[in-house]
N, C-alpha and C. Protein backbone atom coordinates (compact mmCIF):
# COMPACT_ATOMS: atom_id res chain seq x y z
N UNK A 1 150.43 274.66 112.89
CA UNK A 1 151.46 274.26 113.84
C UNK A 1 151.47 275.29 114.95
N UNK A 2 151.75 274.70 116.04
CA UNK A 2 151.64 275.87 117.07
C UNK A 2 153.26 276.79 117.44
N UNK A 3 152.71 277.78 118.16
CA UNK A 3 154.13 278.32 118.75
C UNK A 3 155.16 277.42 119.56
N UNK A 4 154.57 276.16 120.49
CA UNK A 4 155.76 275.63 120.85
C UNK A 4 156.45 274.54 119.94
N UNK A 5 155.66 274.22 119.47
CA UNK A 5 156.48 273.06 118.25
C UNK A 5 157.71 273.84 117.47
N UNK A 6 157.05 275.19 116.92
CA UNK A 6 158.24 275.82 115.58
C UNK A 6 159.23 276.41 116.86
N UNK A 7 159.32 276.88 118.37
CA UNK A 7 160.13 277.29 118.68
C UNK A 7 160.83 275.96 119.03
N UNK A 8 160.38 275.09 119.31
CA UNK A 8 161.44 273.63 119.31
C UNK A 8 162.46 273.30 118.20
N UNK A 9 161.37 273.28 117.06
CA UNK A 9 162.22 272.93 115.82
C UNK A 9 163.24 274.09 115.55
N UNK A 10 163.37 275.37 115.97
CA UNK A 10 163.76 276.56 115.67
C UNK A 10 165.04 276.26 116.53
N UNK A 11 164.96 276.23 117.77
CA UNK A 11 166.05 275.66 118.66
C UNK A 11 166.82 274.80 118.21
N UNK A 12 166.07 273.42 117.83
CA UNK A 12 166.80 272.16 117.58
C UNK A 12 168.32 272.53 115.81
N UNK A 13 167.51 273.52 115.26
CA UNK A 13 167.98 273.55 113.78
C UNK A 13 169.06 274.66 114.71
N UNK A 14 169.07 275.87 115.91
CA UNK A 14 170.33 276.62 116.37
C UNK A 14 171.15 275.34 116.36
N UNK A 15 171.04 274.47 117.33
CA UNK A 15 171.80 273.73 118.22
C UNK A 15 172.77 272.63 117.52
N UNK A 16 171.80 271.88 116.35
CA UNK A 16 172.53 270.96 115.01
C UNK A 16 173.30 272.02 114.16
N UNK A 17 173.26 273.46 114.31
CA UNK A 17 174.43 273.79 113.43
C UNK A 17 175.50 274.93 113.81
N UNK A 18 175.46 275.10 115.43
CA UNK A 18 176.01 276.11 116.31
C UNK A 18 177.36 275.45 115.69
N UNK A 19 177.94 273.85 115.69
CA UNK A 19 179.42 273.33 115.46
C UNK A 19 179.52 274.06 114.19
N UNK A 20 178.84 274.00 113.34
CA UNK A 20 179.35 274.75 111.81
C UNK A 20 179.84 276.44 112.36
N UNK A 21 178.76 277.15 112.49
CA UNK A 21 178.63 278.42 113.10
C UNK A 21 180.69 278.85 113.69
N UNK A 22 180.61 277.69 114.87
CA UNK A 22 182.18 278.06 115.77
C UNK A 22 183.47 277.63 114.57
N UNK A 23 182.94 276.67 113.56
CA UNK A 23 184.35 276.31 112.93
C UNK A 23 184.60 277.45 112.08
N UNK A 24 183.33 278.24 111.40
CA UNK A 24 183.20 279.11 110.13
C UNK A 24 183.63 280.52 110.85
N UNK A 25 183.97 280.82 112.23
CA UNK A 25 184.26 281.81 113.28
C UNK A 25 186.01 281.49 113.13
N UNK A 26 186.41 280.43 113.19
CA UNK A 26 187.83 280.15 113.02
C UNK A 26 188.63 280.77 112.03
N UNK A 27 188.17 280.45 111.00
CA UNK A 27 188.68 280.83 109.80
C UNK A 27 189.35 279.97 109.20
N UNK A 28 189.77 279.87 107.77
CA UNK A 28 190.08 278.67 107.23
C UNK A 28 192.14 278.76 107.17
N UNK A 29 192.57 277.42 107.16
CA UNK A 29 193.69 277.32 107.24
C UNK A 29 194.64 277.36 106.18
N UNK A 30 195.90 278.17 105.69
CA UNK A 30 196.06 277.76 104.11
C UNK A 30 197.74 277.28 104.64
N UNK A 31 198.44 276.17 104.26
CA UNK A 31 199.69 275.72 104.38
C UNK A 31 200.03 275.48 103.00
N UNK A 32 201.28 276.09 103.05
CA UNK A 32 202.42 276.08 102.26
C UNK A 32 203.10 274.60 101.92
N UNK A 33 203.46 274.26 100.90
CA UNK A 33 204.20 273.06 101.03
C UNK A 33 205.85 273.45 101.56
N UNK A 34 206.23 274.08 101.84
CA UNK A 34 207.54 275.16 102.02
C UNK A 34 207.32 275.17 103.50
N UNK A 35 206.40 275.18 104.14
CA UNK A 35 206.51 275.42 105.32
C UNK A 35 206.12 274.43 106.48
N UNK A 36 206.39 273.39 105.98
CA UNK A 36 206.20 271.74 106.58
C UNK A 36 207.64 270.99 105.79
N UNK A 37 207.98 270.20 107.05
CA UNK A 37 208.98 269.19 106.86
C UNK A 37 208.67 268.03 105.83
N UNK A 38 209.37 267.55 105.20
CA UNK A 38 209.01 265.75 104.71
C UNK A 38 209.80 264.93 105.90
N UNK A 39 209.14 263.85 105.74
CA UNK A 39 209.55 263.34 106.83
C UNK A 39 210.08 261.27 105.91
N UNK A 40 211.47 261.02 105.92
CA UNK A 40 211.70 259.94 105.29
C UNK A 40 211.00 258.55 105.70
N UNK A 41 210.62 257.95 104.46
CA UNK A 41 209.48 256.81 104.88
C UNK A 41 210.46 255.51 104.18
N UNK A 42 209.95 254.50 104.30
CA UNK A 42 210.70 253.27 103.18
C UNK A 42 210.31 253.86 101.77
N UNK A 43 209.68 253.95 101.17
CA UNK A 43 208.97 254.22 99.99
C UNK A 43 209.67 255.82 99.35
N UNK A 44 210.30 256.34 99.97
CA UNK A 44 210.56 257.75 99.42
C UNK A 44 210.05 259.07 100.68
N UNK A 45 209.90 259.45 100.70
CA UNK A 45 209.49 260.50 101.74
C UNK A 45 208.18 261.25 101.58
N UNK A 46 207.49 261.84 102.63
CA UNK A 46 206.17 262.29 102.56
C UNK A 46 205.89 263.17 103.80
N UNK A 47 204.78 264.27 103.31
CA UNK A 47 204.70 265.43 104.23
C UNK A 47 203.33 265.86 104.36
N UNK A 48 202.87 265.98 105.84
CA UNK A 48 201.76 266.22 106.47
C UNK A 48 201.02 267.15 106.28
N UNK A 49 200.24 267.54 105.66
CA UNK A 49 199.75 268.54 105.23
C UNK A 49 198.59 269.29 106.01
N UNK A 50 197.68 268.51 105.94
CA UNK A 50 196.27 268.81 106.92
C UNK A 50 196.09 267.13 108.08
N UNK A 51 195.88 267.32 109.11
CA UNK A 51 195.53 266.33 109.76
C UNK A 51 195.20 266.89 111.27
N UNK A 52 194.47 266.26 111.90
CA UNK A 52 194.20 266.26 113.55
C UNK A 52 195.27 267.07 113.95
N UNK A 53 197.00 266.22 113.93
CA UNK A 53 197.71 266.62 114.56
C UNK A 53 198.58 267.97 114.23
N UNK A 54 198.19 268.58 113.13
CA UNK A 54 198.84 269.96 112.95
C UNK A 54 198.08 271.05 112.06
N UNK A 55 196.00 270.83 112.26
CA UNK A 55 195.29 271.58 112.21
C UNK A 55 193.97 271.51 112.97
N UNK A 56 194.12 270.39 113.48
CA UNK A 56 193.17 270.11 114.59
C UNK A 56 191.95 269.78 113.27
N UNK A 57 192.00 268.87 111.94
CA UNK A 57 191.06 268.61 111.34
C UNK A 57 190.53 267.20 111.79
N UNK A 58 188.88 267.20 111.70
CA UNK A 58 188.73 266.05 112.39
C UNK A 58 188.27 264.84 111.53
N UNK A 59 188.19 265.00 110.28
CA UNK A 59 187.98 263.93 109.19
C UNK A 59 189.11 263.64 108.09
N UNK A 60 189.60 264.40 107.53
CA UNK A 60 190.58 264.14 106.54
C UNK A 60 191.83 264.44 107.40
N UNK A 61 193.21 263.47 106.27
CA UNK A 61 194.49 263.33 106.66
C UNK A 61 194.81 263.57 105.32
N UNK A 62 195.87 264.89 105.24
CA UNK A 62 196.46 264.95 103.38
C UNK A 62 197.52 264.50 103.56
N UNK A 63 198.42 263.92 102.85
CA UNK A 63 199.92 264.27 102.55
C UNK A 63 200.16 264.27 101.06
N UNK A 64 201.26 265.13 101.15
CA UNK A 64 202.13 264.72 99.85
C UNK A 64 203.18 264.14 100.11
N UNK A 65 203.14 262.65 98.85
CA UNK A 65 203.99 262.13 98.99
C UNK A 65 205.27 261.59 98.19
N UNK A 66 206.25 261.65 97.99
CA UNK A 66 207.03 261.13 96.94
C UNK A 66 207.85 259.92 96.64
N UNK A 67 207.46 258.96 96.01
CA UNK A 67 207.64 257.64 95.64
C UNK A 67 209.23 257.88 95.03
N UNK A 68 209.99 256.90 95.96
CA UNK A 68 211.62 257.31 95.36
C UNK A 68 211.31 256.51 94.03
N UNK A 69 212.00 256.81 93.08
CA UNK A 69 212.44 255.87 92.11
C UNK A 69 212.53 254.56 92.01
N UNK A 70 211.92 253.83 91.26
CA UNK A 70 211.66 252.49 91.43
C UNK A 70 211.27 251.73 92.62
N UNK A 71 210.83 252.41 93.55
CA UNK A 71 209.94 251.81 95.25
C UNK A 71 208.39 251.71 94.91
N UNK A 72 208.55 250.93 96.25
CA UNK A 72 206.60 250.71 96.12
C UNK A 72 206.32 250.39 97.84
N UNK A 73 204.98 250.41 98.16
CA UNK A 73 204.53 250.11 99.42
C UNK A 73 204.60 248.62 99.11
N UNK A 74 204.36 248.10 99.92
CA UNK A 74 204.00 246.57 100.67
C UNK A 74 202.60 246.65 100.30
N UNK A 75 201.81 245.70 99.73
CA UNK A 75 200.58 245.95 100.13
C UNK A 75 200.22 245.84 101.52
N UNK A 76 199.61 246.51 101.47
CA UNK A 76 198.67 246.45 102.94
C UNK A 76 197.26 247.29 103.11
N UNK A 77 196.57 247.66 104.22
CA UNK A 77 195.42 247.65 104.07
C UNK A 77 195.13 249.34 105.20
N UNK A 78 193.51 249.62 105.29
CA UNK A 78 193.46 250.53 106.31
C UNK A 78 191.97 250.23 106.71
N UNK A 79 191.98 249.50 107.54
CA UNK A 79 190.23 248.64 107.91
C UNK A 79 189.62 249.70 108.05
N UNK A 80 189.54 250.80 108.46
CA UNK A 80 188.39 252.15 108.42
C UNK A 80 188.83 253.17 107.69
N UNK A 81 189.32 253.17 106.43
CA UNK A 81 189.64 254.65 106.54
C UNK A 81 189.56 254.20 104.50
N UNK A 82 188.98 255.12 103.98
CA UNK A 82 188.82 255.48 102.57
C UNK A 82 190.25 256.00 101.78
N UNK A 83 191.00 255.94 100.91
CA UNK A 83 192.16 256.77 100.63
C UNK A 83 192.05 256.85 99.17
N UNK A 84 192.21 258.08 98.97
CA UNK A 84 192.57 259.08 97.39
C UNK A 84 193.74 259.24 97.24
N UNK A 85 194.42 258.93 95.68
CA UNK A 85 195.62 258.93 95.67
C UNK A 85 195.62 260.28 94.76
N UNK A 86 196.10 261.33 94.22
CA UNK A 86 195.55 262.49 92.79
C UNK A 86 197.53 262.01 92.44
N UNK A 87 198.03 262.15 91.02
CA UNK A 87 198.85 262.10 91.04
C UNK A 87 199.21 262.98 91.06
N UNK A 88 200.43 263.88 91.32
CA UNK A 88 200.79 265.22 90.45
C UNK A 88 201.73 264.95 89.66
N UNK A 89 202.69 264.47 89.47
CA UNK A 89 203.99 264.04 88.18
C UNK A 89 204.33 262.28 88.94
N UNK A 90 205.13 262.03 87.71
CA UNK A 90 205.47 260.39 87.15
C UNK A 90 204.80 259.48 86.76
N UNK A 91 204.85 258.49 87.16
CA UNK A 91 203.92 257.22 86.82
C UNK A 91 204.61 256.36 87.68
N UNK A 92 203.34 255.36 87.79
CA UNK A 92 203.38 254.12 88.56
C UNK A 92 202.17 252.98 88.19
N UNK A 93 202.28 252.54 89.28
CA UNK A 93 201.01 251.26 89.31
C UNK A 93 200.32 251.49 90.87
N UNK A 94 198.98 251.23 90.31
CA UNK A 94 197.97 251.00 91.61
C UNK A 94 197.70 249.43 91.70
N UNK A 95 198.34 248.80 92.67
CA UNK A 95 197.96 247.49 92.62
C UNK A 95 197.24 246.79 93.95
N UNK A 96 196.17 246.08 93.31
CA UNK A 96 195.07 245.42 94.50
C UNK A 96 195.20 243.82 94.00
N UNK A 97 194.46 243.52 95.36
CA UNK A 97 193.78 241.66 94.71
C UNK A 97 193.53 241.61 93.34
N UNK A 98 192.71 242.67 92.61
CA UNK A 98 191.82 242.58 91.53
C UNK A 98 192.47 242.96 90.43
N UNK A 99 194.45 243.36 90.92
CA UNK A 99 195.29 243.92 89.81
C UNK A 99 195.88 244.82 89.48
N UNK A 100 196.53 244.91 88.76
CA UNK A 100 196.93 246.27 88.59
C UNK A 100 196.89 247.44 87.54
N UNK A 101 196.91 248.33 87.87
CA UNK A 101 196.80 249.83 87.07
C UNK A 101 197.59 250.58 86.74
N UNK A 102 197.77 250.78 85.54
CA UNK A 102 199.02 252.24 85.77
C UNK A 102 198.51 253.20 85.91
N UNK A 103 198.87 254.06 86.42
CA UNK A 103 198.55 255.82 86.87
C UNK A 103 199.97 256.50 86.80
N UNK A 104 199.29 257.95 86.03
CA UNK A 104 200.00 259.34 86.02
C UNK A 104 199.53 260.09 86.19
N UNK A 105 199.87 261.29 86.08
CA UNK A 105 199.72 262.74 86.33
C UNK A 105 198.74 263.09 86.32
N UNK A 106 197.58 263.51 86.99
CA UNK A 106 196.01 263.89 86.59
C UNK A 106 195.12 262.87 87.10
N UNK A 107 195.71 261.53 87.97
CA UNK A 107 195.13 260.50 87.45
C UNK A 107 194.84 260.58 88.96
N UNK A 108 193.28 260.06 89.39
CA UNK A 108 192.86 259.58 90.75
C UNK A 108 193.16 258.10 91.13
N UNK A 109 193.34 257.84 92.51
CA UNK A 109 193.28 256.48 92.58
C UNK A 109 191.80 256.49 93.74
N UNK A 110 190.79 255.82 93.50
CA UNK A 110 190.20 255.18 95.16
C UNK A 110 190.38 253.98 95.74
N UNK A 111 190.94 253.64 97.07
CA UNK A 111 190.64 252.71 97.80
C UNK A 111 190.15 252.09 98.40
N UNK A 112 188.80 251.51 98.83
CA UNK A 112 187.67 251.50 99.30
C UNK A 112 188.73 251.19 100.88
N UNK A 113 188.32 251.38 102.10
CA UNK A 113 188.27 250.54 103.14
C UNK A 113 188.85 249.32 103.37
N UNK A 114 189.45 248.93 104.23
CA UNK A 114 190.06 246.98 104.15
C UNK A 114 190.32 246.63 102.66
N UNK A 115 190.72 247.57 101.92
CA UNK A 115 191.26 246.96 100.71
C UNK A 115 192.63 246.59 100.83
N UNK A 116 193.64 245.44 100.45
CA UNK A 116 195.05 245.82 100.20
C UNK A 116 195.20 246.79 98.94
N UNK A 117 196.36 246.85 99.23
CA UNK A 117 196.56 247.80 98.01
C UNK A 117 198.07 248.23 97.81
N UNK A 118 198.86 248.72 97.35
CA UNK A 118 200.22 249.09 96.81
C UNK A 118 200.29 250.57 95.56
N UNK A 119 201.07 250.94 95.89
CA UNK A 119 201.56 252.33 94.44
C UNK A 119 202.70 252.09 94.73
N UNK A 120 203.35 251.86 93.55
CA UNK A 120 204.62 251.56 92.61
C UNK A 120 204.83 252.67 91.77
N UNK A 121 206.47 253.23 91.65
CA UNK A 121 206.91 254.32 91.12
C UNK A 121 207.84 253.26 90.32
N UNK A 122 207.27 253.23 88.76
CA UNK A 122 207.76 252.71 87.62
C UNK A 122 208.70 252.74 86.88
N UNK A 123 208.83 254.52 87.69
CA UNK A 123 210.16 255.51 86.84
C UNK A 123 211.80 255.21 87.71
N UNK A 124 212.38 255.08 86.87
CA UNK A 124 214.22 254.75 87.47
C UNK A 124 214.55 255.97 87.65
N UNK A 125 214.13 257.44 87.31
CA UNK A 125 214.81 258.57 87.27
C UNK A 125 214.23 259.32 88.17
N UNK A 126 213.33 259.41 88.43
CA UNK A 126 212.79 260.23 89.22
C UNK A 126 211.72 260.09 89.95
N UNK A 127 211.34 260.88 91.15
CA UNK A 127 210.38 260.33 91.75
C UNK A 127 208.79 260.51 91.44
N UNK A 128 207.91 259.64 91.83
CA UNK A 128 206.09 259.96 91.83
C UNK A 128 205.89 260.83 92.49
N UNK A 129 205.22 262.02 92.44
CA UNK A 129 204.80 263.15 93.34
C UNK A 129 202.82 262.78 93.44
N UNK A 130 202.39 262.40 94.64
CA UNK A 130 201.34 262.29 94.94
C UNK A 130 200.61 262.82 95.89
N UNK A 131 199.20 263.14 96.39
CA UNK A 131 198.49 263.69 97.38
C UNK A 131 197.72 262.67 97.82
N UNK A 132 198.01 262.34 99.12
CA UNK A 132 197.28 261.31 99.36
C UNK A 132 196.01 261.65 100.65
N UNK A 133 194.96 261.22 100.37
CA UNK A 133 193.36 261.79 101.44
C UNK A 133 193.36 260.67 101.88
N UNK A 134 193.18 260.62 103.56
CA UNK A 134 192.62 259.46 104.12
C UNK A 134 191.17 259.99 104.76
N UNK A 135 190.07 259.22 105.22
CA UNK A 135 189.54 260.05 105.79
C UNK A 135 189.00 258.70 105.89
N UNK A 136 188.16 258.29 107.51
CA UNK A 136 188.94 259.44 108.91
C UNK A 136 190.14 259.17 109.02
N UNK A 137 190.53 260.13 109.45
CA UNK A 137 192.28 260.08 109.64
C UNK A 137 192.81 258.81 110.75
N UNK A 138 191.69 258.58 111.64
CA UNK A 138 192.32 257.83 112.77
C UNK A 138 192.13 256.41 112.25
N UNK A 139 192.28 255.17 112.18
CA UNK A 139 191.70 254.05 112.07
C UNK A 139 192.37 253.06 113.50
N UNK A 140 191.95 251.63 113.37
CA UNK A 140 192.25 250.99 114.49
C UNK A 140 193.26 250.44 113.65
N UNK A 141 193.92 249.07 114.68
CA UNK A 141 195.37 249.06 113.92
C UNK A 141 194.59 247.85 112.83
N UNK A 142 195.60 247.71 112.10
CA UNK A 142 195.40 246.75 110.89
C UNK A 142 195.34 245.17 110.72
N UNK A 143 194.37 245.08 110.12
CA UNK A 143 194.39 243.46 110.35
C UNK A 143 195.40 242.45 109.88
């Protein structure tokens, strides 16, 4: 191979990973759950954790969220966007077209894309504590 080819490829491999290079220069972000608001939803209330708008992240959206007592979402859908449910305490139901699930504590949910979908807090006493990942955070509006 000659000298100008490997100094091309040598360049090309700076240039595809200079964006890693400036983010790993940043330093990484650590938030408190203590130091973010919840913010009241129909479903119980939920709080922003990592997202675009209050870490400048450009793929994932976290929250934690808490399912009041006996509430549930509407099904509905998110045409681009993947979502992880992790539980951390109660139980509920994960419910799609294809049915439903119970989930607790430990327990993952995935949502593929344009799925409907619903989580139901089963418990009368207390609320579902969940972490919910969207990624990408942005989607178009819903069908």
């Amino acid at each position: 191979m000659n000298a100008g080819k490997i100094f091309i490829g040598v360049v090309s491999i700076i240039f595809c990973f200079a964006p890693l290079a400036v983010a790993a220069e940043q330093g990484s972000t650590v938030v408190r759950e203590s130091e973010r608001q919840f913010q009241t939803v129909e479903w119980g209330r939920t709080l922003s954790v990592f997202g675009k708008q209050n870490v400048g992240a450009k793929y994932p959206e976290i929250n934690i969220t808490e399912y009041a007592s006996g509430t549930a979402h509407t099904l509905h859908r998110h045409p681009e966007q993947e979502e992880v449910i992790y539980v951390l305490e109660g139980e509920g139901i994960t419910k799609t077209k294809a049915g439903e699930k119970p989930i607790s504590a430990r327990a993952f949910v995935y949502v593929p894309p344009d799925t409907d979908h619903a989580t139901i807090n089963v418990l009368s006493d207390r609320p579902m504590r969940a972490i919910i990942i969207n990624s990408p955070h942005e989607e178009k509006a819903a069908k």
